[in-house]
Protein backbone atom coordinates (compact mmCIF):
# COMPACT_ATOMS: atom_id res chain seq x y z
CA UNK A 1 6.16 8.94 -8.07
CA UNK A 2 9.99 8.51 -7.91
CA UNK A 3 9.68 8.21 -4.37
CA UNK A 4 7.68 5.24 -4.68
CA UNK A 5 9.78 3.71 -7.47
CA UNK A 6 12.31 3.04 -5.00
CA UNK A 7 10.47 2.00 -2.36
CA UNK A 8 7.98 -0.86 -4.44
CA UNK A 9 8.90 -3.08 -7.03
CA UNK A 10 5.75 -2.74 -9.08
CA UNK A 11 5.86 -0.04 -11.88
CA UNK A 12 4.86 3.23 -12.05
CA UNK A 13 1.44 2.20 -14.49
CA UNK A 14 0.38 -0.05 -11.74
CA UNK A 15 1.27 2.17 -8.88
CA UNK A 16 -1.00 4.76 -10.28
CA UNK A 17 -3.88 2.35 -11.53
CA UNK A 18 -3.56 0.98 -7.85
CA UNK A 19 -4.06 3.87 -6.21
CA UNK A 20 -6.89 4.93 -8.38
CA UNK A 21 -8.26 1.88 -7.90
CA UNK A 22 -8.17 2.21 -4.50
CA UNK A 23 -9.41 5.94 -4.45
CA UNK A 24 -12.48 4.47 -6.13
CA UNK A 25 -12.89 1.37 -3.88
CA UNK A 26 -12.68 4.36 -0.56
CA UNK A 27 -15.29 6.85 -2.23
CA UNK A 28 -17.54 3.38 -2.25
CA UNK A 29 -17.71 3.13 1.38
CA UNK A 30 -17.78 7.15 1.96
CA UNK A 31 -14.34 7.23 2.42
CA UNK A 32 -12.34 10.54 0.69
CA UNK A 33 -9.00 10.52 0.06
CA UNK A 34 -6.77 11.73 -2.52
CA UNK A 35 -4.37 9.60 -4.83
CA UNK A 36 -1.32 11.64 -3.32
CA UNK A 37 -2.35 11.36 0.08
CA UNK A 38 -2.94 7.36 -0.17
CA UNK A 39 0.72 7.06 -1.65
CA UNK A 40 2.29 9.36 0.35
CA UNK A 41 0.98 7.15 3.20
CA UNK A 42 1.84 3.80 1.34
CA UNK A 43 5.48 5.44 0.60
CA UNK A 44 5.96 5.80 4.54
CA UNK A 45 4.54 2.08 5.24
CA UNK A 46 6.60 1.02 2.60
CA UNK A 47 9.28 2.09 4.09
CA UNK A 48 9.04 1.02 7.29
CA UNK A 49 7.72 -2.87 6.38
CA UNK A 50 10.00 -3.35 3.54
CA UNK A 51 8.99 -6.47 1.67
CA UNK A 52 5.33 -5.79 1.04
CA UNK A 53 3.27 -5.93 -2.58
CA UNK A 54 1.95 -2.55 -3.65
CA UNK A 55 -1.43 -4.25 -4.30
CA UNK A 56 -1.15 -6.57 -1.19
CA UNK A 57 -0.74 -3.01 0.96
CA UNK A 58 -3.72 -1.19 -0.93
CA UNK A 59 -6.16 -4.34 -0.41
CA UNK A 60 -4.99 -4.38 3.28
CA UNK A 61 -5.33 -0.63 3.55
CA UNK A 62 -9.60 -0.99 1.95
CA UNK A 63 -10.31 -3.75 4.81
CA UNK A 64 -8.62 -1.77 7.34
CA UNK A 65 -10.45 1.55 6.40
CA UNK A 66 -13.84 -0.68 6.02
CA UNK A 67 -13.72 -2.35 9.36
CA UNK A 68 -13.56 1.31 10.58
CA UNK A 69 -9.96 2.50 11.22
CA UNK A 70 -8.65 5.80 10.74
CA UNK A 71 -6.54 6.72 8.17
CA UNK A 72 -4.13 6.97 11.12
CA UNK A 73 -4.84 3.82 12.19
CA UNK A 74 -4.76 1.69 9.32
CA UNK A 75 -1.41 3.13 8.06
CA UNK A 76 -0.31 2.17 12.25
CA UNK A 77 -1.55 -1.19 11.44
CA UNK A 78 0.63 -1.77 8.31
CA UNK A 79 3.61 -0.10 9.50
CA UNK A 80 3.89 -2.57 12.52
CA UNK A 81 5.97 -5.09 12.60
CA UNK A 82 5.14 -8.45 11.16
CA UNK A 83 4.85 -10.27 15.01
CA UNK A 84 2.69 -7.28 15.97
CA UNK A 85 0.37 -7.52 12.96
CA UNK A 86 -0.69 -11.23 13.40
CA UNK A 87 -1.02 -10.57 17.69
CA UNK A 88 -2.50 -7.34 18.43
């Protein structure tokens, strides 16, 4: 959790209800996947976007992952840059 304190500017509360959110939204649609491995994804994203809403990057993350993308995949897709996000 200290590794996503300095990476998002939400707090740690709403990190965690996020991502449990999230975990629950994913079981919905037969999707597994545990809290740690969903922010240990988001921490690497995070990383590499800079700039980007905890919540905005979980709610991008379920409509990814619903459309039918990997885990892989969606955390691809959110990593890219900006330009390469709107023109795939």
């Amino acid at each position: 959790m200290s590794e996503a304190d300095a990476v998002f500017d939400e707090n740690r509360r709403m990190l965690a209800n996020r991502t449990l959110q999230l975990e629950r939204m994913l079981g919905e649609i037969s999707v597994g996947e545990s809290p740690q491995a969903l922010l240990g994804g988001f921490i690497t994203v995070g990383r590499a976007v800079r700039r980007i809403g905890y919540s905005d990057l979980c709610q991008h993350y379920f409509n990814l992952r619903a459309a039918g993308a990997s885990r892989e995949n969606a955390l691809a897709a959110l990593a890219a840059p900006a330009a390469e996000r709107r023109n795939p």
